[in-house]
Every structure is written in C-alpha cells, then in structure tokens.
N, C-alpha and C. Protein backbone atom coordinates (compact mmCIF):
# COMPACT_ATOMS: atom_id res chain seq x y z
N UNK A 1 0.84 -1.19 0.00
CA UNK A 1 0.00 0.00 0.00
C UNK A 1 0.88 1.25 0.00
N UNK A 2 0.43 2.16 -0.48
CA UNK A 2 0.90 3.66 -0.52
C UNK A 2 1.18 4.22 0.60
N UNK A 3 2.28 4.85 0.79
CA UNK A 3 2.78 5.02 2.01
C UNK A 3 3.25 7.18 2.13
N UNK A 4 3.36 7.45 0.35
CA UNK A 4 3.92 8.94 0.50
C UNK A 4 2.50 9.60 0.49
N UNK A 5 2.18 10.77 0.46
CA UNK A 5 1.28 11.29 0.49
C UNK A 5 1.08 11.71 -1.68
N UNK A 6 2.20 11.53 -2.39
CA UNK A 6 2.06 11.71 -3.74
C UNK A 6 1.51 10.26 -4.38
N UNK A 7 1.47 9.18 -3.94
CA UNK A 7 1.74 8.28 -4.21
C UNK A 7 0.27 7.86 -3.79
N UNK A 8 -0.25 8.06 -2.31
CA UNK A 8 -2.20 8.01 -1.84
C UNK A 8 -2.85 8.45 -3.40
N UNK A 9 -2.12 9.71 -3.63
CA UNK A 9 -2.95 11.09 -4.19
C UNK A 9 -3.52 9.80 -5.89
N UNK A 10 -2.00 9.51 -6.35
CA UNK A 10 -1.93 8.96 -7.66
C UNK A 10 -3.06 7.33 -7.69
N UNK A 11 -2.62 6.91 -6.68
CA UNK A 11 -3.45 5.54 -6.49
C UNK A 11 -4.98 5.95 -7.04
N UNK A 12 -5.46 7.03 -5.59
CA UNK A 12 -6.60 7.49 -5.60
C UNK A 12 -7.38 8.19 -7.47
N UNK A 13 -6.05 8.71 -8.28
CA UNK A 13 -6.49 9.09 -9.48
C UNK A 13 -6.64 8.22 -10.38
N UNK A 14 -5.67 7.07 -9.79
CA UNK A 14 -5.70 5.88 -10.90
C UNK A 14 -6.83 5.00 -10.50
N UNK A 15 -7.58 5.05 -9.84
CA UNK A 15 -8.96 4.29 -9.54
C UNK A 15 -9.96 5.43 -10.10
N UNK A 16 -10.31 6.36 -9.87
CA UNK A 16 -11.06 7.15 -10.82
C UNK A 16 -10.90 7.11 -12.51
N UNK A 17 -9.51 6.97 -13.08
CA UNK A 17 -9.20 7.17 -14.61
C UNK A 17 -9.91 5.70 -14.29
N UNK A 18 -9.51 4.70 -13.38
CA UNK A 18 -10.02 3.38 -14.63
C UNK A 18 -11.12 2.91 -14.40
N UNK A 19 -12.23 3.51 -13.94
CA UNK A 19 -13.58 3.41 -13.52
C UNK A 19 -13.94 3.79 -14.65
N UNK A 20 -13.74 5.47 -15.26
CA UNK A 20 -14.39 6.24 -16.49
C UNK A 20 -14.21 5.30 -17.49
N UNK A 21 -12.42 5.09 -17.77
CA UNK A 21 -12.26 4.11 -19.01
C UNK A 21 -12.91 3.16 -18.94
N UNK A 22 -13.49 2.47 -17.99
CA UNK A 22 -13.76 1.32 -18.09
C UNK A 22 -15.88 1.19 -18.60
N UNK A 23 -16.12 2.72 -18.12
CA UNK A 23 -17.54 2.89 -18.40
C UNK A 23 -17.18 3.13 -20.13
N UNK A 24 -16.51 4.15 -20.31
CA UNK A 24 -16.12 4.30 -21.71
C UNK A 24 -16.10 3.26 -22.45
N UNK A 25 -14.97 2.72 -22.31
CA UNK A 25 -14.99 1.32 -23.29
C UNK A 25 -16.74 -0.02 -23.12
N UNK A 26 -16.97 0.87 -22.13
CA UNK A 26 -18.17 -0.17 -22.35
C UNK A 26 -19.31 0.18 -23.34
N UNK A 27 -19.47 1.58 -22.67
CA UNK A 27 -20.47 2.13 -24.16
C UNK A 27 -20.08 2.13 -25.54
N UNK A 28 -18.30 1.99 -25.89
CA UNK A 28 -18.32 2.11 -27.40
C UNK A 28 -18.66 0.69 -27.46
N UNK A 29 -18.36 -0.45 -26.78
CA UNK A 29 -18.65 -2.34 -27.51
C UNK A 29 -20.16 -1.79 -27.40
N UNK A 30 -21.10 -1.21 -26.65
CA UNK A 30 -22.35 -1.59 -27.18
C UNK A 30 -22.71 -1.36 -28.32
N UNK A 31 -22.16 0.16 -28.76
CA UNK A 31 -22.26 0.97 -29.90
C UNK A 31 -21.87 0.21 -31.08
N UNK A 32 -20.37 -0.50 -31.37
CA UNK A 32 -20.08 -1.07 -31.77
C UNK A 32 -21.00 -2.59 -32.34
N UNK A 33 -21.47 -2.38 -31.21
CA UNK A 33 -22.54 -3.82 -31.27
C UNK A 33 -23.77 -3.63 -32.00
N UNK A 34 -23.73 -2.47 -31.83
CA UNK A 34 -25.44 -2.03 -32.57
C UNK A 34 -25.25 -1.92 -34.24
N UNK A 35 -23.73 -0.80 -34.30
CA UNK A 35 -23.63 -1.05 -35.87
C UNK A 35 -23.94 -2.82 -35.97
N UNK A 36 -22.86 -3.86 -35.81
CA UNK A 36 -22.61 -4.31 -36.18
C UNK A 36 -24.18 -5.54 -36.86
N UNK A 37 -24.68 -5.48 -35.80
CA UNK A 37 -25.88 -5.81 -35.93
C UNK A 37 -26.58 -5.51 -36.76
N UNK A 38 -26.50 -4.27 -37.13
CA UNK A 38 -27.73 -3.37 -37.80
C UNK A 38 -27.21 -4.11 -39.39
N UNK A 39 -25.75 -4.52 -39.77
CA UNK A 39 -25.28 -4.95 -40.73
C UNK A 39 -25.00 -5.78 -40.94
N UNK A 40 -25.02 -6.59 -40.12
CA UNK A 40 -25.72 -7.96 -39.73
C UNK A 40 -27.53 -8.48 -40.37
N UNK A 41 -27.82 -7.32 -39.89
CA UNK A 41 -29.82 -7.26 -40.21
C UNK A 41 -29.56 -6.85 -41.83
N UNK A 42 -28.61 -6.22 -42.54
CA UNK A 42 -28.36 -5.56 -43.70
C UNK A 42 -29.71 -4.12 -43.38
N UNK A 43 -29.81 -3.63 -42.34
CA UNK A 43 -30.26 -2.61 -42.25
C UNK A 43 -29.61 -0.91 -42.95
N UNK A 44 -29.66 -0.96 -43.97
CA UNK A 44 -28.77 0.26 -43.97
C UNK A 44 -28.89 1.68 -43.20
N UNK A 45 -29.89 1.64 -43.44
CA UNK A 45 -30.73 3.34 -42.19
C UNK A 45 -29.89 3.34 -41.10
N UNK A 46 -30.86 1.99 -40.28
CA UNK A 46 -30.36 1.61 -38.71
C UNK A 46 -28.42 1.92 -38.84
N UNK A 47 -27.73 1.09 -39.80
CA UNK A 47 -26.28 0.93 -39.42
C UNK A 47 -25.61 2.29 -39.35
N UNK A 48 -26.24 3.08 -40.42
CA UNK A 48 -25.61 4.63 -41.05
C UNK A 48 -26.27 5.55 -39.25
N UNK A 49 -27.48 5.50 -38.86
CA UNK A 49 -27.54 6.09 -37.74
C UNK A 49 -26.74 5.75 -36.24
N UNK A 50 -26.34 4.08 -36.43
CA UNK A 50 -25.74 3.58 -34.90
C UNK A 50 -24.38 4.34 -35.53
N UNK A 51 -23.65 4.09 -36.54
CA UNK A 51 -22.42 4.73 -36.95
C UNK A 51 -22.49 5.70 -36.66
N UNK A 52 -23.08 6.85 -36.90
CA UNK A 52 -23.06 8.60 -36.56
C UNK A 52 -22.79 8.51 -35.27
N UNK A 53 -23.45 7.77 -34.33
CA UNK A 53 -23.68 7.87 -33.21
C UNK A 53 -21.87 7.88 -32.41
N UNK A 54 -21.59 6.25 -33.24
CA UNK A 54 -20.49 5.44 -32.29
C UNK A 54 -19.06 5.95 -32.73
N UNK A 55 -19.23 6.64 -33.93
CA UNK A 55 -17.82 7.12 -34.50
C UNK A 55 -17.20 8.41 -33.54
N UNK A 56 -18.00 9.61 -33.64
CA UNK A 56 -17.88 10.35 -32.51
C UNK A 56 -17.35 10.27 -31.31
N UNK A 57 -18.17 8.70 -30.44
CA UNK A 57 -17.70 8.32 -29.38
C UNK A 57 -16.56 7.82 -29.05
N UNK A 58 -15.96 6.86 -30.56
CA UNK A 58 -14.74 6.57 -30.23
C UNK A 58 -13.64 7.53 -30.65
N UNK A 59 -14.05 8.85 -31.12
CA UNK A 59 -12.85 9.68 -31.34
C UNK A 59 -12.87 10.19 -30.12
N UNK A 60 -13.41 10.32 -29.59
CA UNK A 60 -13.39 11.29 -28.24
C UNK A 60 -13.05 10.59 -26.97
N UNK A 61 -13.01 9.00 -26.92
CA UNK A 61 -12.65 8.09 -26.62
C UNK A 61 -10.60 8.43 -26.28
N UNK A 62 -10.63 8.25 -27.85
CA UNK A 62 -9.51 8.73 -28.15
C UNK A 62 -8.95 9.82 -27.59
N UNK A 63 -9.26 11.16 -27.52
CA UNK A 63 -8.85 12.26 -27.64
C UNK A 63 -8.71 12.30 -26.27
N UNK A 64 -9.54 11.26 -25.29
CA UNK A 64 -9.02 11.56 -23.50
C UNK A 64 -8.27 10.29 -23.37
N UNK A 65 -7.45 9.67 -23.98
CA UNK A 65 -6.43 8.57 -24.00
C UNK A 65 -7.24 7.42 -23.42
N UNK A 66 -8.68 7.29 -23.66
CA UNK A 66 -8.94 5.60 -23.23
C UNK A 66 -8.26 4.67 -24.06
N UNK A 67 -8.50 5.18 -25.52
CA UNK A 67 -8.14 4.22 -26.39
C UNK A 67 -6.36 4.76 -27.39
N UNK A 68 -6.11 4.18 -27.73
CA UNK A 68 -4.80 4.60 -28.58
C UNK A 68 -5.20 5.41 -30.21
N UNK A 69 -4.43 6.28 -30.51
CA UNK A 69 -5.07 7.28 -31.36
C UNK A 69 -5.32 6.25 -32.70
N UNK A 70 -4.50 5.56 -32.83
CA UNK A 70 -4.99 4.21 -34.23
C UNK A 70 -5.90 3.15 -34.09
N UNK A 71 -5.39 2.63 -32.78
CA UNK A 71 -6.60 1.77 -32.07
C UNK A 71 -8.04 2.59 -32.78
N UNK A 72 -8.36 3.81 -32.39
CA UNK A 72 -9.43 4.37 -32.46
C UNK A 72 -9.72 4.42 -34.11
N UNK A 73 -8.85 4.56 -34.90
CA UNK A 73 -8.66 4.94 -36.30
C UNK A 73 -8.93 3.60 -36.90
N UNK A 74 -8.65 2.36 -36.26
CA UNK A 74 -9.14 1.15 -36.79
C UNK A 74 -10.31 0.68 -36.68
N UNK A 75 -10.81 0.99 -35.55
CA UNK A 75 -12.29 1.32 -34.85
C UNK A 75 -12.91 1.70 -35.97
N UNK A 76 -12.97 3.03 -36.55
CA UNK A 76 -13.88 3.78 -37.04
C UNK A 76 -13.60 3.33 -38.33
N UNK A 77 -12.47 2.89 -39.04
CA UNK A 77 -12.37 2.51 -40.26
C UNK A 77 -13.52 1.07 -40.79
N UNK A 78 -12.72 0.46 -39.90
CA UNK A 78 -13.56 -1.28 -40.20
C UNK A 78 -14.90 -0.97 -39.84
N UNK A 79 -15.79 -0.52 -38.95
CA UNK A 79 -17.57 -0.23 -38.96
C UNK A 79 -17.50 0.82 -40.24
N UNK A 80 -16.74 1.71 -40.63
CA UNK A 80 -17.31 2.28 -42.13
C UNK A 80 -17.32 1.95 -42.92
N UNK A 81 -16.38 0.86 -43.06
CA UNK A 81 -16.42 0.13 -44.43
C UNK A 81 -17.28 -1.01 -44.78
N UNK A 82 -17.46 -1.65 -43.38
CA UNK A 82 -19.02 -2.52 -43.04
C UNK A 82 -20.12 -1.83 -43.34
N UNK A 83 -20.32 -0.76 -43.11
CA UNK A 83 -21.87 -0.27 -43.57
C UNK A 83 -21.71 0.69 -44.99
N UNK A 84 -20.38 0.84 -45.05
CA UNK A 84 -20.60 1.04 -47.02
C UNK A 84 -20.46 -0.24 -47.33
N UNK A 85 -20.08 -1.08 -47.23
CA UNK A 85 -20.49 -2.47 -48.22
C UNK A 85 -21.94 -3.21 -48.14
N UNK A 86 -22.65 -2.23 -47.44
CA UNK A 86 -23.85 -2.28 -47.42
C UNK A 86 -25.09 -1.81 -48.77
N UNK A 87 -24.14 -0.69 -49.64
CA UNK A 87 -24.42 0.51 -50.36
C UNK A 87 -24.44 -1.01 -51.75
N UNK A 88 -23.20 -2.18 -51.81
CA UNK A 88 -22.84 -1.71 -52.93
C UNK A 88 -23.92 -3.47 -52.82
C-alpha cells in the first residue's frame, strides 16, 4: 500500500481514470454492437444512424487517451467500411 502522500494522491487518481475508461470502453462495444448488428440485419438506415452515433464516441474516446489514437482509427475505419459495403 501507498505510504507517500504523492503516491495516496496517484493511487486514488488511478482508480477514478479506470472506472471512467472502463464505463467508456463499455459504451463504445455496445455501440459497436449495434452497428454491427444493424449490418448484420443488412439494415442500412439503422447501421448509417448507430455509426453517426459510435464514430464520434470513439474519437473522443480517443482524444481523453482511453483508447490509442490508431486503435481508435481502426475502430472507425472497419464499422465504415461494413456499412458502405452495405451501399454496394
């Protein structure tokens, strides 16, 4: 256990960061889940609206370091190209 008073402080921040990340990463797999589904159903509407939704989330995901800035970029690539191969 933590014994400096910098060291309480950091513990204490590192249980808050991995609570958020951990809510975070949960809402993008649902999101994720919904495209995937929706293109799964070959819904195109449904997939193009869960996408608007989940792309956003995982850049911003990104942008507070839950996820890694490519991590995120692979994310958003592979569900866009799933629901444009929906188009063709």
């Amino acid at each position: 256990m933590a014994t400096h008073t910098s060291a309480i402080k950091r513990s204490r921040q590192a249980g808050k960061h991995r609570q958020r990340n951990t809510a975070v990463k949960s809402s993008i797999k649902t999101g994720v889940k919904t495209v995937l589904e929706a293109v799964k159903g070959k819904d195109q509407e449904a997939a193009k609206a869960a996408l608007a939704e989940t792309v956003p989330a995982i850049a911003k995901a990104s942008a507070k370091r839950v996820f890694h800035k490519k991590t995120a970029s692979r994310k958003i690539s592979r569900l866009t190209k799933k629901v444009n191969a929906l188009k063709a």
